[in-house]
N, C-alpha and C. Protein backbone atom coordinates (compact mmCIF):
# COMPACT_ATOMS: atom_id res chain seq x y z
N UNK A 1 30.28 42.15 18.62
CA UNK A 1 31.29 41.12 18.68
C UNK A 1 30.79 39.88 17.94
N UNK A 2 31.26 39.24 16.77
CA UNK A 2 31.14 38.51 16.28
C UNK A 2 31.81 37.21 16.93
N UNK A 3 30.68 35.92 16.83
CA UNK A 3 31.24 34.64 17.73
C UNK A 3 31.66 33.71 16.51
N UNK A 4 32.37 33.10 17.47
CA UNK A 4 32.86 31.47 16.45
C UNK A 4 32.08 30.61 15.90
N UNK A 5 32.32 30.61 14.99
CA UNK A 5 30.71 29.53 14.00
C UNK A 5 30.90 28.64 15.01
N UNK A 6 31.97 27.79 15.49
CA UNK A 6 31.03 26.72 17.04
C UNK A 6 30.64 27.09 18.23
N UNK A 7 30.54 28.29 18.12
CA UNK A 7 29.97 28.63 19.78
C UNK A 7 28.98 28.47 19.99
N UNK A 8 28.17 28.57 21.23
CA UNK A 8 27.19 28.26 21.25
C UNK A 8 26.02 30.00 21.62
N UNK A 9 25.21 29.91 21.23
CA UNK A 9 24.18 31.06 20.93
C UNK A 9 23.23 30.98 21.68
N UNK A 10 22.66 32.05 21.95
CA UNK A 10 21.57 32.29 22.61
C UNK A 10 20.20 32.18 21.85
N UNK A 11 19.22 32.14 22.64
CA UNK A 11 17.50 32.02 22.01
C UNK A 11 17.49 33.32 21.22
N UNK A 12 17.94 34.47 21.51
CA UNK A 12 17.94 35.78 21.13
C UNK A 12 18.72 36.24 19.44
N UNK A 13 20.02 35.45 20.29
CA UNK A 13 20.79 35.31 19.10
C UNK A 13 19.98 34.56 17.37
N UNK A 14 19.86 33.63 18.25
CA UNK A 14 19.60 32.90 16.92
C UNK A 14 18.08 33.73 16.56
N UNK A 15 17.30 34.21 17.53
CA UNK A 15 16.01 34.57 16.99
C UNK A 15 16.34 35.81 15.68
N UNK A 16 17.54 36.14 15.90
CA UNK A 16 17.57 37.30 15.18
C UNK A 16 18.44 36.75 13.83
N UNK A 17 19.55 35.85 13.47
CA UNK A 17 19.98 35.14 12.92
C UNK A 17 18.58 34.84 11.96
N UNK A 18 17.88 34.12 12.61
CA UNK A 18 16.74 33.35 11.66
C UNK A 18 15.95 34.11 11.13
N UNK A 19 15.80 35.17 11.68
CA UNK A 19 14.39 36.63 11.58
C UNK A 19 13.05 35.91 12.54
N UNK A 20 13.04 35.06 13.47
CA UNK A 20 12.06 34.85 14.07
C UNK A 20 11.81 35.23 15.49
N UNK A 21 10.65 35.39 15.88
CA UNK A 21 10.64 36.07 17.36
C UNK A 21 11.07 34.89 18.41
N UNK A 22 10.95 34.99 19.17
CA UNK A 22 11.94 34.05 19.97
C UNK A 22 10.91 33.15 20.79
N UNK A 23 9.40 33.57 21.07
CA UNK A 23 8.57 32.71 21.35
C UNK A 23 7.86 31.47 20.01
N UNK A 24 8.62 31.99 18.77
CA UNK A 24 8.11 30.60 17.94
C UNK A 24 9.02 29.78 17.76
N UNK A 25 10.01 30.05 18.25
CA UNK A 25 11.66 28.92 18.61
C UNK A 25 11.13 27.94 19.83
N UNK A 26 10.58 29.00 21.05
CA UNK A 26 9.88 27.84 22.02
C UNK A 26 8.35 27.38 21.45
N UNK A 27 8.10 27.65 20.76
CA UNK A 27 6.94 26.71 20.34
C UNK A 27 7.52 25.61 19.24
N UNK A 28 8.15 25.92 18.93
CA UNK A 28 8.92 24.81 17.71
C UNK A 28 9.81 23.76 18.61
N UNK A 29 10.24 24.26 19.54
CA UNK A 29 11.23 23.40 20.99
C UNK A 29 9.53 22.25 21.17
N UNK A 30 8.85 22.76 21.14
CA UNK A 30 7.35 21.46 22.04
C UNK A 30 6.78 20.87 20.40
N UNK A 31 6.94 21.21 19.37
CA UNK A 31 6.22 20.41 18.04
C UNK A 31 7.54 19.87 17.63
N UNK A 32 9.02 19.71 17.84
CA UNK A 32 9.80 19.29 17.25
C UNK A 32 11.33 18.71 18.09
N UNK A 33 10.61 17.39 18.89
CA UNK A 33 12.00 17.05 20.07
C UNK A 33 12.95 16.73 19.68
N UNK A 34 13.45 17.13 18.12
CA UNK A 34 14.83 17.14 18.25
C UNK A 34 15.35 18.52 18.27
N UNK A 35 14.61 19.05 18.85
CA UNK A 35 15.20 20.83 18.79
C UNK A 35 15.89 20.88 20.41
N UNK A 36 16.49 20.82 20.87
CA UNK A 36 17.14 20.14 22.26
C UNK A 36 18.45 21.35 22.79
N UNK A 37 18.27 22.55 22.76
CA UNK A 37 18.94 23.51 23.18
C UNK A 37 19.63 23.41 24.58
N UNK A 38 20.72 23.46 24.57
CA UNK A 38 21.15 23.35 26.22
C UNK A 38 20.45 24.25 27.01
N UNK A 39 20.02 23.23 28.47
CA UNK A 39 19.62 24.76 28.81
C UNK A 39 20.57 25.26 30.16
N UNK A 40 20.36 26.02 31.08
CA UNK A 40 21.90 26.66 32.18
C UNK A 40 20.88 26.92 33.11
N UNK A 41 20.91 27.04 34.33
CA UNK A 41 20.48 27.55 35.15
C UNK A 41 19.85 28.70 35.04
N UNK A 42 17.94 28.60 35.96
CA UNK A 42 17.38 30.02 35.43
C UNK A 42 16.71 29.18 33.63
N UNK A 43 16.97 28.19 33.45
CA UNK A 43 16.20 28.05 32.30
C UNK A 43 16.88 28.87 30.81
N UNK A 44 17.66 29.07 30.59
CA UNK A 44 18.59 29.92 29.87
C UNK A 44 19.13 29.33 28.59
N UNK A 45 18.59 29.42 27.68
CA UNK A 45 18.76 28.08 26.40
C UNK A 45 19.91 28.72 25.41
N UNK A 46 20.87 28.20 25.06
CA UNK A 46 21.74 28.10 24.44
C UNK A 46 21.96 26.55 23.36
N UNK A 47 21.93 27.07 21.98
CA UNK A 47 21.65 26.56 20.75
C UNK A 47 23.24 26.40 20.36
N UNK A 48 23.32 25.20 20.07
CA UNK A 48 24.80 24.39 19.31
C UNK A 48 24.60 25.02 17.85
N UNK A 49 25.52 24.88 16.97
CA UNK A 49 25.98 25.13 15.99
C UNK A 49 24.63 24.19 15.31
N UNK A 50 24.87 23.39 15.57
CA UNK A 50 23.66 22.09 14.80
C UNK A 50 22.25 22.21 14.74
N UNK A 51 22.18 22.82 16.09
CA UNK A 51 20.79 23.17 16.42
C UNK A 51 19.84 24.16 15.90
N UNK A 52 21.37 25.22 15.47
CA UNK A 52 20.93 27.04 14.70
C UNK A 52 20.74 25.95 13.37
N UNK A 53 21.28 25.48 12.52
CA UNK A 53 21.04 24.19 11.44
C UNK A 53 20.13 24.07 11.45
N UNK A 54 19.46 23.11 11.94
CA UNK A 54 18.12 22.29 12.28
C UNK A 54 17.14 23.39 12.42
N UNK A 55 16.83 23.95 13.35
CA UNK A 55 16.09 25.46 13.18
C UNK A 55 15.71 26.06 11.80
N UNK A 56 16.80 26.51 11.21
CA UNK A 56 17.11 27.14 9.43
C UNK A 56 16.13 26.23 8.89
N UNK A 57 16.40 24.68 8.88
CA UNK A 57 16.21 24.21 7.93
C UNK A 57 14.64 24.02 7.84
N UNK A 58 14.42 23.97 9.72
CA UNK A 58 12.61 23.89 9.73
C UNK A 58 11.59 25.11 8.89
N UNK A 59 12.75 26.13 9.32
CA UNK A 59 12.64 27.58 9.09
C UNK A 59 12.47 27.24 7.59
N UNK A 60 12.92 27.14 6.27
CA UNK A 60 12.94 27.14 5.24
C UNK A 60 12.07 25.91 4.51
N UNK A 61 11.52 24.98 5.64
CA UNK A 61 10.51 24.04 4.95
C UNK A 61 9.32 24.21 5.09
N UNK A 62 9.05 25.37 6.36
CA UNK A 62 7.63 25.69 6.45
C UNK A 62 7.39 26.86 6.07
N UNK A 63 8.70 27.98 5.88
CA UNK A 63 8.11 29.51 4.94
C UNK A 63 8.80 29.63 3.81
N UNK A 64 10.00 28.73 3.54
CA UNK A 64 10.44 28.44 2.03
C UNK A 64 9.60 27.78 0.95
N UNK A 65 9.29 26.60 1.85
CA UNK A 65 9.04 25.15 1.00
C UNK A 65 7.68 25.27 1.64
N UNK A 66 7.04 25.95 2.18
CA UNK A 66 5.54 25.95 2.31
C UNK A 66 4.71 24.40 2.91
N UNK A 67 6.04 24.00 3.69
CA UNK A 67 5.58 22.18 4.34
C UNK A 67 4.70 22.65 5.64
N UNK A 68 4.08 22.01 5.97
CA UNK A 68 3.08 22.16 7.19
C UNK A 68 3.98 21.78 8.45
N UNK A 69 3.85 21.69 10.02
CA UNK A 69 4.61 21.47 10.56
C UNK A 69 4.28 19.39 10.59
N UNK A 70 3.18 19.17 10.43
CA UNK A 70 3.13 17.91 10.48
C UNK A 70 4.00 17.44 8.99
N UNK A 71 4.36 18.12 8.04
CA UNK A 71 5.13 17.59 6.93
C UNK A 71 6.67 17.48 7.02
N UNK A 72 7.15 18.81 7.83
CA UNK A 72 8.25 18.58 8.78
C UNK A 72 8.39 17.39 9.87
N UNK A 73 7.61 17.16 10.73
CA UNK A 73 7.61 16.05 11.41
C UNK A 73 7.95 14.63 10.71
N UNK A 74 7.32 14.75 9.80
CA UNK A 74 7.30 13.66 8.84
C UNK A 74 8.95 13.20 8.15
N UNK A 75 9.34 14.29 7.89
CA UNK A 75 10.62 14.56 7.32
C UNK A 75 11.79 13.85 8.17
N UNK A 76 11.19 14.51 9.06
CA UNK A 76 12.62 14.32 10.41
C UNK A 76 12.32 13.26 10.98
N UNK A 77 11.18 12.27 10.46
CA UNK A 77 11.28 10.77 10.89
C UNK A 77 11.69 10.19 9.59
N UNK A 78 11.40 10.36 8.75
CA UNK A 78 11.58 9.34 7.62
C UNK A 78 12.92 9.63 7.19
N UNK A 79 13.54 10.54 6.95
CA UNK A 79 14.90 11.79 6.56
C UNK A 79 15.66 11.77 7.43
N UNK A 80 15.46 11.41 8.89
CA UNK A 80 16.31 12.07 9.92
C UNK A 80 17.03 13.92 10.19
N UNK A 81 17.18 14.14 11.00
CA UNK A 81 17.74 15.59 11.38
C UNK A 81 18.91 15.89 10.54
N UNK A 82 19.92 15.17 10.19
CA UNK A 82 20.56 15.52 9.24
C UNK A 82 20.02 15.92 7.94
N UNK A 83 18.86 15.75 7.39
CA UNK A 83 18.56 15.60 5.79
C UNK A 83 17.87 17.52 6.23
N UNK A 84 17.26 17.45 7.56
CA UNK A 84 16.53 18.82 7.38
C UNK A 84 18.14 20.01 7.92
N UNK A 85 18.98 19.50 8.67
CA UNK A 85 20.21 20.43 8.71
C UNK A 85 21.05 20.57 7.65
N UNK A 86 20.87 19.89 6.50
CA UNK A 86 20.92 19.94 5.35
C UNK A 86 20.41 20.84 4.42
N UNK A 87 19.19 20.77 4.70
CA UNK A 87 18.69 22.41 3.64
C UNK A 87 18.95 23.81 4.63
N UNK A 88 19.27 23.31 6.14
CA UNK A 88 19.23 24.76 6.69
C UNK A 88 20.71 24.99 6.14
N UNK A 89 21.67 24.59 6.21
CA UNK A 89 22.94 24.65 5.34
C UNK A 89 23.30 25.34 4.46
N UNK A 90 21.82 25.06 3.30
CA UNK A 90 21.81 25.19 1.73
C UNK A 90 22.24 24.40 0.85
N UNK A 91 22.31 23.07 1.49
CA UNK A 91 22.53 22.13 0.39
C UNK A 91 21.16 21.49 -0.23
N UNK A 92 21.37 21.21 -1.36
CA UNK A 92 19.83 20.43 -2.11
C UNK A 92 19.84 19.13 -1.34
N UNK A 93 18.76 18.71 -0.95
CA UNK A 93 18.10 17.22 -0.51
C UNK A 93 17.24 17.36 -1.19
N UNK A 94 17.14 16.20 -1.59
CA UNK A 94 15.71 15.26 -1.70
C UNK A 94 15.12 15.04 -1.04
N UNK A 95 13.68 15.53 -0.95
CA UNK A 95 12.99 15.25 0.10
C UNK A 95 11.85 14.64 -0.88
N UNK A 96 11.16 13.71 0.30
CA UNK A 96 9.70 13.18 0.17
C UNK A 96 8.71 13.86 -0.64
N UNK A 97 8.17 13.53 -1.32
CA UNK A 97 7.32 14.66 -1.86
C UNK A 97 6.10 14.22 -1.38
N UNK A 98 5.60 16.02 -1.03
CA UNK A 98 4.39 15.67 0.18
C UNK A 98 3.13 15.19 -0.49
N UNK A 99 2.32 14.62 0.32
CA UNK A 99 0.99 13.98 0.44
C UNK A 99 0.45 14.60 1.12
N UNK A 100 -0.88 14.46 1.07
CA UNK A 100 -2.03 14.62 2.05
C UNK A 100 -1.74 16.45 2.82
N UNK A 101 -1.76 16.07 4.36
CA UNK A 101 -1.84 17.61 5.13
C UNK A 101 -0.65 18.18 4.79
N UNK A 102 0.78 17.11 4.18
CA UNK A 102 1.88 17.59 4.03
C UNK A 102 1.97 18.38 3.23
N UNK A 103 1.16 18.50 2.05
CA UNK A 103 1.57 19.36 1.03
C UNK A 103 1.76 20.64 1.10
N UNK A 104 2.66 21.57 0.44
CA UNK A 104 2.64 22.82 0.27
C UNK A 104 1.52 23.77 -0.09
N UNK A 105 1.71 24.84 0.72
CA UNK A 105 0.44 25.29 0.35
C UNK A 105 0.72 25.99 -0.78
N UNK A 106 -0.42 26.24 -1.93
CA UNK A 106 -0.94 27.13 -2.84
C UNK A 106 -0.42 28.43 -2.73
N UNK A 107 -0.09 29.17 -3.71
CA UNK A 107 -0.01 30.51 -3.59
C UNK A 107 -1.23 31.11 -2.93
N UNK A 108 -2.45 31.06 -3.20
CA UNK A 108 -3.27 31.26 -2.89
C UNK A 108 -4.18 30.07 -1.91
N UNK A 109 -5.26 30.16 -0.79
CA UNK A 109 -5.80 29.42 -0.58
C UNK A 109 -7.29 29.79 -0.77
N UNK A 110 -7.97 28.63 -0.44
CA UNK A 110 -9.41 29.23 -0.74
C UNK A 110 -9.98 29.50 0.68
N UNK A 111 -11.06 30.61 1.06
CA UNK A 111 -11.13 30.62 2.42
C UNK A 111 -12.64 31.69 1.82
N UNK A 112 -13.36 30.77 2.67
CA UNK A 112 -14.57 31.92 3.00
C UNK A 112 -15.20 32.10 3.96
N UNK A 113 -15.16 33.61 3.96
CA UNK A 113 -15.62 34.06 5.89
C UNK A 113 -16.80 33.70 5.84
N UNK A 114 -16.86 33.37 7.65
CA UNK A 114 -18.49 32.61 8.12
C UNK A 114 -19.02 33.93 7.69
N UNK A 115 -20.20 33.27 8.14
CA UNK A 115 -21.93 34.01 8.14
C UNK A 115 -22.08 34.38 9.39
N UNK A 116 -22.03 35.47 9.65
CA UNK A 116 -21.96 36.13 10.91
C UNK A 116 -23.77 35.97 11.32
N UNK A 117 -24.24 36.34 10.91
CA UNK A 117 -25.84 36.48 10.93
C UNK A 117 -26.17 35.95 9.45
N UNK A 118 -27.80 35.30 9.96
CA UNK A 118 -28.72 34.87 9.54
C UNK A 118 -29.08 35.63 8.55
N UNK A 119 -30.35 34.60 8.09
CA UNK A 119 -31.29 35.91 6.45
C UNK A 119 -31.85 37.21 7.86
N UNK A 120 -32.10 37.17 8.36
CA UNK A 120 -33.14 38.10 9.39
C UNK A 120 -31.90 39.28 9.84
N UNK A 121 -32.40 40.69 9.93
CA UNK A 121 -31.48 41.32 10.77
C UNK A 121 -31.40 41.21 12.03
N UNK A 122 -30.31 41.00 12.56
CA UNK A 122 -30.23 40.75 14.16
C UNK A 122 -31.27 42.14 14.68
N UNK A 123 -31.76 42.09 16.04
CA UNK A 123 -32.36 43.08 16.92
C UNK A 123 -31.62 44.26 17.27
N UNK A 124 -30.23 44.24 17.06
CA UNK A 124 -29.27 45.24 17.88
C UNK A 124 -29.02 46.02 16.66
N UNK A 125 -29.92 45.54 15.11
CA UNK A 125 -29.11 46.68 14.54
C UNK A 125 -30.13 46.98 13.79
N UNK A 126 -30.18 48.56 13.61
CA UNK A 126 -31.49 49.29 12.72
C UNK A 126 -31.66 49.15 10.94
N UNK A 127 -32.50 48.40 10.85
CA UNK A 127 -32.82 48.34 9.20
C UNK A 127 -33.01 49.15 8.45
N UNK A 128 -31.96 48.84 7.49
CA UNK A 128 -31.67 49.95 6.58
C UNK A 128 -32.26 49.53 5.26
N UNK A 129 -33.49 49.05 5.30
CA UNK A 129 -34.13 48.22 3.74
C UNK A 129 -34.20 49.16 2.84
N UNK A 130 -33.93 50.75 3.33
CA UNK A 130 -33.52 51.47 1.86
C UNK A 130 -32.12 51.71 0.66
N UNK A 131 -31.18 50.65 1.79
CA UNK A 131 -30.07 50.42 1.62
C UNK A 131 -29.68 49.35 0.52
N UNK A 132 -28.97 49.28 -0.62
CA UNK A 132 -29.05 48.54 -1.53
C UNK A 132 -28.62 47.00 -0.41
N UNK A 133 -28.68 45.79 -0.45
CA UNK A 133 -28.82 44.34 0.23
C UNK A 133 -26.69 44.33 0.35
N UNK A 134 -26.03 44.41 1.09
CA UNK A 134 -25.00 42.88 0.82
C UNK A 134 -24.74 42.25 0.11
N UNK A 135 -23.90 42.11 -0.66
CA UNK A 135 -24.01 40.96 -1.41
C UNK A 135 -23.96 39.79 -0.68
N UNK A 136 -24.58 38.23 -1.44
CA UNK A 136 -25.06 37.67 -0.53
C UNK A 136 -23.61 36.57 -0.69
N UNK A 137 -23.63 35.51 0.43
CA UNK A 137 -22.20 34.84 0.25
C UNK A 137 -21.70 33.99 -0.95
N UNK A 138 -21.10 34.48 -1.68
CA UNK A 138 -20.94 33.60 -3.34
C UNK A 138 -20.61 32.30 -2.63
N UNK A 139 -21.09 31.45 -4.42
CA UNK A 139 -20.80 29.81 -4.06
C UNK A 139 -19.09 29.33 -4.21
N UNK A 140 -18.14 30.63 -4.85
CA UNK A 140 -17.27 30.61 -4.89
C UNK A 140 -16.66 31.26 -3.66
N UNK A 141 -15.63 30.83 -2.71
CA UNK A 141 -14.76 31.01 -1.60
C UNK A 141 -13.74 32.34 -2.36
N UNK A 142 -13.35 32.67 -1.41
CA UNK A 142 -12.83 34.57 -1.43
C UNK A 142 -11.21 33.32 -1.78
N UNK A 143 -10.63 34.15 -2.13
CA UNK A 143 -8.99 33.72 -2.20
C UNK A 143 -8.14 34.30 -1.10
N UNK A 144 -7.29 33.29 -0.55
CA UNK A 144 -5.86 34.24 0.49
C UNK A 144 -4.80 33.76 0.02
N UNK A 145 -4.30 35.89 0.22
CA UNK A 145 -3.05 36.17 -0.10
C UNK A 145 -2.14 35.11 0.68
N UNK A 146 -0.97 34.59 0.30
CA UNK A 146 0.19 34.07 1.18
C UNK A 146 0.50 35.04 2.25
N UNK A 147 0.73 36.29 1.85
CA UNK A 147 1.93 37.37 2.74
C UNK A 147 0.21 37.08 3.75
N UNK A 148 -1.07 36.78 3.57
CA UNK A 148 -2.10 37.11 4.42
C UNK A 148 -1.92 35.87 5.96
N UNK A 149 -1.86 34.57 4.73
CA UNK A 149 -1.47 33.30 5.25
C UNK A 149 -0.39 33.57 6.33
N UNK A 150 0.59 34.01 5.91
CA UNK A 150 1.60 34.23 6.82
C UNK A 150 1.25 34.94 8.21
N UNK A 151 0.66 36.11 8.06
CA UNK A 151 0.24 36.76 9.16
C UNK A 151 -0.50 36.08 10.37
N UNK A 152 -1.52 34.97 9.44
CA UNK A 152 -2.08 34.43 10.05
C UNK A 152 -1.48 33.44 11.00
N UNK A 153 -0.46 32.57 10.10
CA UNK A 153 0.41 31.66 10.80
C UNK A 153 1.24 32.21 12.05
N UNK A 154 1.81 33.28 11.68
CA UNK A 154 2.11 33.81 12.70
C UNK A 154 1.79 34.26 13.90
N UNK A 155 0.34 34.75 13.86
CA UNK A 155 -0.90 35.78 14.80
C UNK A 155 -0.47 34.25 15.47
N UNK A 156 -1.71 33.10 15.34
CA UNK A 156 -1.39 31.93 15.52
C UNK A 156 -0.20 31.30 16.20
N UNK A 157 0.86 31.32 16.10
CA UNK A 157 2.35 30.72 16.49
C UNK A 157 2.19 31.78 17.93
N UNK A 158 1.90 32.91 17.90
CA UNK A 158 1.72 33.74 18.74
C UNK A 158 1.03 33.67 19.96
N UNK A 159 -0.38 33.29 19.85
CA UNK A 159 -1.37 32.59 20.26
C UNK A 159 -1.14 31.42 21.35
N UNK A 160 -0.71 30.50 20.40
CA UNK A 160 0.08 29.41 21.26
C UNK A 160 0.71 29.36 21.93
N UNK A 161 1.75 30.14 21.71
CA UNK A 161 2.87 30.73 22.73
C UNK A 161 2.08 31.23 24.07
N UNK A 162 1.40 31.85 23.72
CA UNK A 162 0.74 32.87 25.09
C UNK A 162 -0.06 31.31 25.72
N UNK A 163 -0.83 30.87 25.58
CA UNK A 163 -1.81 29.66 25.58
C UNK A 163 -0.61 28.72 26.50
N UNK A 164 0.55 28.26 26.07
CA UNK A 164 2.10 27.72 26.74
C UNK A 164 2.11 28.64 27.93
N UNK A 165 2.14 30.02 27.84
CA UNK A 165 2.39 30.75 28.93
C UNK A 165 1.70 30.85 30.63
N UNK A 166 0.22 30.85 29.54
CA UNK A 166 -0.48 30.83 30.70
C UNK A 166 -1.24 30.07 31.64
N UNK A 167 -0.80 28.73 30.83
CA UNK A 167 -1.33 27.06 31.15
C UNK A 167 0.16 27.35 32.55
N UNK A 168 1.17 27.07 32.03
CA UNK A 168 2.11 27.55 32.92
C UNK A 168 1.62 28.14 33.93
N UNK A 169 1.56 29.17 33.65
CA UNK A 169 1.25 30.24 34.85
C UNK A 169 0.57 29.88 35.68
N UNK A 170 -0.96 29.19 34.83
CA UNK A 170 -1.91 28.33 35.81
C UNK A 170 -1.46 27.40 36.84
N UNK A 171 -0.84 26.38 36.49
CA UNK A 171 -0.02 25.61 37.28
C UNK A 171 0.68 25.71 38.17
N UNK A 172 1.36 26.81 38.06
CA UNK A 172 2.36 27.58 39.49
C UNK A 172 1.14 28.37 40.40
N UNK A 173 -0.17 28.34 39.77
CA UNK A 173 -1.05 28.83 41.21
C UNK A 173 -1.78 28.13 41.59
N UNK A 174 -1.60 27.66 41.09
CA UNK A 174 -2.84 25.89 41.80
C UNK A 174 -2.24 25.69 43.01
């Protein structure tokens, strides 16, 4: 059953509308207070027409437009909520062009994994000195994929969510 572009939608609804899981809508509800979903008894959130907007548009500045969420924040103070329900729309704005943490990220980023262990082999593991060495950690940083970035952002958004959950949880047993 298809609803009336003003009706109002569910967390579910729109999670699927946007392609996002429905615990990074409530993590985006605590980094972004103008995200303000009615909620019903039982805690039951239902999203205005404006709100699925505003969502899109966050949606398309942090995996479109590659803005950080503090560059979004930024936006929706200096821009106001209209300028970002604006690109969720699809209309062109002008936006700020980012600075500093705001900026978009790189196709690529630079990232190099720690040093798990020392020059010495740890005790727990049998030396293999007939074994050609490791290479040792270049002075150049490994590159990450975006689609990698993403995963990560996501694992992450994930993370948090659970971290929200169980701070919660904590609290109702105290």
């Amino acid at each position: 059953m298809n609803k009336a572009p003003d009706a109002f939608r569910t967390i579910s609804e729109v999670a699927d509308e946007l392609d996002l899981p429905q615990h990074v809508l409530r993590f985006w509800e605590s980094r972004f207070p103008h995200i303000k979903p009615m909620k019903r008894g039982g805690g039951r959130r239902y999203y205005r027409p404006e709100d699925v907007d505003l969502l899109r548009g966050i949606r398309h500045l942090l995996y479109g437009d590659g803005y950080t969420i503090r560059g979004v924040q930024r936006i929706l103070r200096e821009q106001g909520v209209r300028a970002v329900q604006s690109v969720g729309q699809g209309h062109a704005v002008a936006l700020p062009a980012p600075s500093g943490d705001d900026e978009p990220e790189s196709d690529l980023l630079d990232f190099a994994p720690p040093r798990l262990f020392g020059a010495t082999t740890p005790p727990d593991v049998e030396d293999r000195s007939d074994e050609p060495a490791a290479p040792a950690a270049s002075a150049s940083p490994k590159r990450l994929a975006v689609e990698d970035l993403d995963r990560l952002r996501t694992a992450l958004a994930n993370l948090e969510a659970c971290r929200m959950l169980l701070d919660k949880a904590n609290e109702g047993g105290q």
